[in-house]
Protein backbone atom coordinates (compact mmCIF):
# COMPACT_ATOMS: atom_id res chain seq x y z
CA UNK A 1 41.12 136.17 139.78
CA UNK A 2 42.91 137.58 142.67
CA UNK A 3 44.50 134.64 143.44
CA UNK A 4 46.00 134.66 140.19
CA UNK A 5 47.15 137.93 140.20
CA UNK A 6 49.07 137.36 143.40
CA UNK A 7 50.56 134.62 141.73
CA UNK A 8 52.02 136.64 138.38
CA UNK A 9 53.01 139.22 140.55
CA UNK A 10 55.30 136.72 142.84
CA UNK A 11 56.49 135.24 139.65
CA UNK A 12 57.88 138.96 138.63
CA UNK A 13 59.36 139.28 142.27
CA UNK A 14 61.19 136.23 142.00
CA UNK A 15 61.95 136.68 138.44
CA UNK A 16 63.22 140.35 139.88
CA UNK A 17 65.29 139.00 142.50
CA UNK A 18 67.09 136.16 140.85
CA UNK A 19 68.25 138.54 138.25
CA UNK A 20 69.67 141.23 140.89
CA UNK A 21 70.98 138.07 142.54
CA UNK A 22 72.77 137.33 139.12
CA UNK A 23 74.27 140.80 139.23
CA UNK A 24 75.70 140.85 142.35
CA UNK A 25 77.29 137.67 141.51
CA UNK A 26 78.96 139.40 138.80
CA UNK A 27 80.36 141.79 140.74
CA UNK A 28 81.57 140.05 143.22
CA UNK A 29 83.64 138.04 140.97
CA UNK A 30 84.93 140.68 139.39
CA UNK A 31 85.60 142.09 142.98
CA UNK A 32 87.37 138.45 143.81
CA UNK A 33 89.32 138.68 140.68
CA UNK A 34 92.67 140.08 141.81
CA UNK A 35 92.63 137.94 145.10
CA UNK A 36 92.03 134.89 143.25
CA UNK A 37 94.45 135.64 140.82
CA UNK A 38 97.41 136.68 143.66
CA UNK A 39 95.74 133.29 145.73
CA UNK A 40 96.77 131.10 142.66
CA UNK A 41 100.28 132.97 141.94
CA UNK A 42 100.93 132.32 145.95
CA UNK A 43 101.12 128.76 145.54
CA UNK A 44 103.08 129.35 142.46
CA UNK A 45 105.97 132.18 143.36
CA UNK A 46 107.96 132.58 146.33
CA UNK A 47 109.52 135.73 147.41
CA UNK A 48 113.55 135.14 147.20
CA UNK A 49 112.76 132.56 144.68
CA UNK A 50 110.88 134.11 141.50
CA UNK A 51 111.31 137.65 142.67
CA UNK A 52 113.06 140.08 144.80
CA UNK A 53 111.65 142.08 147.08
CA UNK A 54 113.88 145.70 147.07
CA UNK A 55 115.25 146.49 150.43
CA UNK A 56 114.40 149.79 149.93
CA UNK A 57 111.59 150.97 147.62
CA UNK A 58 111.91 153.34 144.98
CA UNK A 59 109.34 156.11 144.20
CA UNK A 60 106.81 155.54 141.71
CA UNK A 61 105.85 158.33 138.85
CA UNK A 62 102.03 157.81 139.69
CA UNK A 63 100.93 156.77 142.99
CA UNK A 64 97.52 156.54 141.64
CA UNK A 65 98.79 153.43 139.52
CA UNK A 66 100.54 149.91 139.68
CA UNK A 67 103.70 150.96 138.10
CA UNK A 68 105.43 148.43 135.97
CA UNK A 69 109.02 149.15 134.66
CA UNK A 70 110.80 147.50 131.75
CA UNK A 71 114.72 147.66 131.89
CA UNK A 72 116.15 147.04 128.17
CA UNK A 73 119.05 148.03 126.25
CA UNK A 74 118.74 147.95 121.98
CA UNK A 75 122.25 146.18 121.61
CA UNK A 76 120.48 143.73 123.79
CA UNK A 77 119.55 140.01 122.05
CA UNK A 78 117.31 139.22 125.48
CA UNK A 79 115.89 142.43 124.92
CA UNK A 80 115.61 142.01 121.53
CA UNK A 81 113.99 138.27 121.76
CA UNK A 82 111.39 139.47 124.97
CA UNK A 83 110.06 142.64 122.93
CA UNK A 84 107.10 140.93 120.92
CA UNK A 85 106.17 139.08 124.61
CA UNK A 86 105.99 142.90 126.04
CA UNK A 87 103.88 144.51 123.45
CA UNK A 88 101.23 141.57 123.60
CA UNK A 89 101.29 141.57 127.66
CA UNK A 90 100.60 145.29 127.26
CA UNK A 91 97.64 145.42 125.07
CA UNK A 92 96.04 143.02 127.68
CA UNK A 93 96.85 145.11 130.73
CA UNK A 94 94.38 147.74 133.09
CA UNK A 95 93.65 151.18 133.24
CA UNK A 96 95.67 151.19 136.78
CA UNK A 97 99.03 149.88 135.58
CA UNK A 98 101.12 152.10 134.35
CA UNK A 99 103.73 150.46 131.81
CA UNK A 100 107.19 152.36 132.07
CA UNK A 101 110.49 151.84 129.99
CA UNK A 102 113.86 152.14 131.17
CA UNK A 103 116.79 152.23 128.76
CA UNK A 104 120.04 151.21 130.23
CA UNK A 105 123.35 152.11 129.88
CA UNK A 106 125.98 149.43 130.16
CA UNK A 107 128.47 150.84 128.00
CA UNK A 108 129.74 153.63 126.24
CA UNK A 109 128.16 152.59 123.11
CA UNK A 110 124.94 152.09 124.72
CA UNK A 111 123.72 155.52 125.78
CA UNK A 112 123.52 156.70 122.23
CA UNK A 113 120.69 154.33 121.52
CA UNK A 114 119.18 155.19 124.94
CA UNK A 115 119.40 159.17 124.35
CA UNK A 116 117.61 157.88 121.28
CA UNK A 117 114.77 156.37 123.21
CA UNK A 118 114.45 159.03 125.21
CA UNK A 119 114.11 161.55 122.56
CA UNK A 120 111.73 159.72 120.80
CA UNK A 121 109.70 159.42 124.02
CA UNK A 122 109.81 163.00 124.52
CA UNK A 123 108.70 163.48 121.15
CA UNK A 124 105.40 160.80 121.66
CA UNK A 125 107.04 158.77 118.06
CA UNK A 126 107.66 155.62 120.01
CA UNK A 127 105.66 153.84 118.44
CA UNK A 128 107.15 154.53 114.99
CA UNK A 129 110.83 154.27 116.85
CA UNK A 130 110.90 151.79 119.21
CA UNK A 131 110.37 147.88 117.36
CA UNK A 132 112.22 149.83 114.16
CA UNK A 133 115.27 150.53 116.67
CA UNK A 134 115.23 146.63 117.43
CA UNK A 135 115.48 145.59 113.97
CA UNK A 136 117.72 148.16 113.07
CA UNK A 137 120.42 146.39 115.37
CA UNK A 138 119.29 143.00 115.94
CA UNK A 139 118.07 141.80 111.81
CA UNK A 140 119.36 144.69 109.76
CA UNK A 141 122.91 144.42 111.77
CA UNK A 142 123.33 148.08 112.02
CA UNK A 143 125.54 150.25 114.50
CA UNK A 144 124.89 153.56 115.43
CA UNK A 145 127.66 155.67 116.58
CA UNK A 146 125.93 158.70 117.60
CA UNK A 147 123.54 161.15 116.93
CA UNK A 148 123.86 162.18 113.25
CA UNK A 149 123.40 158.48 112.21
CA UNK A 150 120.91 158.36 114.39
CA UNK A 151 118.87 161.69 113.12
CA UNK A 152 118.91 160.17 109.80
CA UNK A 153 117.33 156.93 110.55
CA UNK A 154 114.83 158.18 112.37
CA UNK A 155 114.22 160.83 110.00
CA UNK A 156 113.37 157.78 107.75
CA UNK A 157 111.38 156.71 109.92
CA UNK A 158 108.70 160.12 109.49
CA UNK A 159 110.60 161.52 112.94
CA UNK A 160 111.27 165.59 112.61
CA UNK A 161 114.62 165.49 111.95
CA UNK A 162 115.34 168.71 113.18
CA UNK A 163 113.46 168.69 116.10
CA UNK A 164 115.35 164.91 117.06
CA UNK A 165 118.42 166.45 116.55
CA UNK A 166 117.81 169.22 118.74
CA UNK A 167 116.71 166.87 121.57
CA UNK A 168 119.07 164.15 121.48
CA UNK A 169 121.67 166.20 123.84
CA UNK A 170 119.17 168.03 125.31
CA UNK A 171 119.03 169.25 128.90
CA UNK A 172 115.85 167.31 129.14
CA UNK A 173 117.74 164.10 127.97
CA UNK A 174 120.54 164.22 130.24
CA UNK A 175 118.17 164.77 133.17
CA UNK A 176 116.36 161.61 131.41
CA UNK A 177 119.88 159.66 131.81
CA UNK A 178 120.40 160.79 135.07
CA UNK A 179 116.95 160.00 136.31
CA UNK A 180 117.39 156.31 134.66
CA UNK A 181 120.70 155.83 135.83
CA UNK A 182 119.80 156.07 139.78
CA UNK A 183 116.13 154.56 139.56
CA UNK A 184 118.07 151.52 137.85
CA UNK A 185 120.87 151.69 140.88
CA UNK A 186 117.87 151.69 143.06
CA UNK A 187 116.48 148.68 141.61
CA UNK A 188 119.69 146.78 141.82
CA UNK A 189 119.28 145.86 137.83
CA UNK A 190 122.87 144.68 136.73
CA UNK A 191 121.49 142.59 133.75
CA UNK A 192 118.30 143.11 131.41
CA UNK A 193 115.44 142.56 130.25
CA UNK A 194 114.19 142.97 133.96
CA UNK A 195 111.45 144.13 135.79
CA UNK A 196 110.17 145.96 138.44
CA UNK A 197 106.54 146.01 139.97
CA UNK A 198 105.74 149.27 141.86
CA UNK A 199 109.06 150.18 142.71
CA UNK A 200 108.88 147.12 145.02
CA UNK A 201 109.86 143.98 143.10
CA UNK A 202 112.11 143.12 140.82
CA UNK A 203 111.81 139.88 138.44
CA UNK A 204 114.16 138.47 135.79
CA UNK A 205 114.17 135.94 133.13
CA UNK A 206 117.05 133.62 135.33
CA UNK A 207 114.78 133.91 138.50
CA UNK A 208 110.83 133.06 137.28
CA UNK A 209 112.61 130.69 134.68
CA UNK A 210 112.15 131.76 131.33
CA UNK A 211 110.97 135.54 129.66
CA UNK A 212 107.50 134.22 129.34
CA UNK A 213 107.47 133.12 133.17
CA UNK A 214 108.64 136.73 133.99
CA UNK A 215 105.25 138.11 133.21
CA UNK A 216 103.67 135.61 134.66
CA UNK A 217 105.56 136.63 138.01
CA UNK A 218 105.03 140.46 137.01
CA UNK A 219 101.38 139.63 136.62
CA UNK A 220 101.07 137.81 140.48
CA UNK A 221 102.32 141.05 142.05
CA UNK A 222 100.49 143.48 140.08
CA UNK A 223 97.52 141.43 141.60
CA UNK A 224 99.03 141.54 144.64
CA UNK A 225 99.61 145.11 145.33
CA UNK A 226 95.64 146.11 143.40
CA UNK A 227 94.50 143.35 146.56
CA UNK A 228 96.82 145.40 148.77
CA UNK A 229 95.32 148.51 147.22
CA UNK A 230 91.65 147.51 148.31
């Protein structure tokens, strides 16, 4: 009888320890995660080649976080073509990246649309603004001259009109412009979309090879810097 209980008893140990065994497996895969993934992307992207590393790094808004900026202009077709890649690759990213938007100005008819962007952002009605803005220009063929056309659209749209209005050439929007203007000289963007990983790295469509292959690259050196991070 004894003998038998000794037996059930090692049974439960073993049972016991294969299953805390099983656990710390888990974990330690999810621990190897990031190095395996920046292990693979090593053999894959080459510094110089898919990406450039900045010679001088620009501040970040949250230290805290892998910061991951977007530079995009609504007049343009890249842009335009790379937005439905950049809202899928953000559902699927972490808690520690921090996803940022830029809006550029390469023109004089650009920095209505980007006061626009900014307004909206200020507001928190991106997400009824931002894709609409897109196919405003890029399907619907429309051109906005400044902010009265502008106002009405997005009033369309269920933005406060008079609250958009009062925004658009805000003191907070010009320091918006300003702030975007010399983050974007820091990055040494001349052409977007483009991207830039923790103030560190900059990718583009021409270097990684296509706009699908740019978050691929973006993806490698967010892994990178969480590994660097640990």
């Amino acid at each position: 009888m004894g003998l038998w209980l000794r037996s059930e008893f090692a049974v439960k140990l073993l049972l016991e320890i294969e299953k805390m065994l099983k656990k710390i497996g888990l974990v330690l895969v999810a621990l190897m995660l990031p190095l395996m993934a920046w292990a693979e992307g090593e053999a894959k992207f080459k510094e110089g080649v898919h990406y450039a590393v900045l010679s001088y790094p620009v501040k970040t808004s949250d230290e805290n976080r892998v910061e991951v900026v977007e530079a995009f202009g609504y007049p343009c077709p890249h842009c335009n073509t790379f937005e439905p890649l950049i809202q899928r690759w953000e559902h699927k990213i972490g808690d520690d990246v921090n996803f940022v938007r830029l809006p550029v100005v390469f023109g004089r008819s650009w920095e209505p649309l980007a006061r626009a962007y900014y307004t909206a952002d200020l507001m928190n009605v991106t997400d009824k603004t931002h894709q609409a803005t897109f196919n405003a220009v890029h399907i619907e063929r429309r051109r906005f001259a400044g902010k009265d056309q502008l106002t009405e659209f997005y009033g369309k749209l269920g933005v406060d009109s008079a609250k958009f209005s009062k925004l658009f050439n805000s003191f907070a929007v010009d320091s918006k412009l300003r702030q975007g203007d010399s983050k974007l000289r820091g990055y040494g963007i001349t052409g977007v979309p483009a991207m830039v990983v923790n103030g560190k790295y900059r990718v583009t469509a021409q270097m990684a090879g296509s706009n699908a292959k740019m978050l691929e690259v973006v993806n490698y050196l967010v892994a990178k810097e969480r590994a660097a991070a640990k």
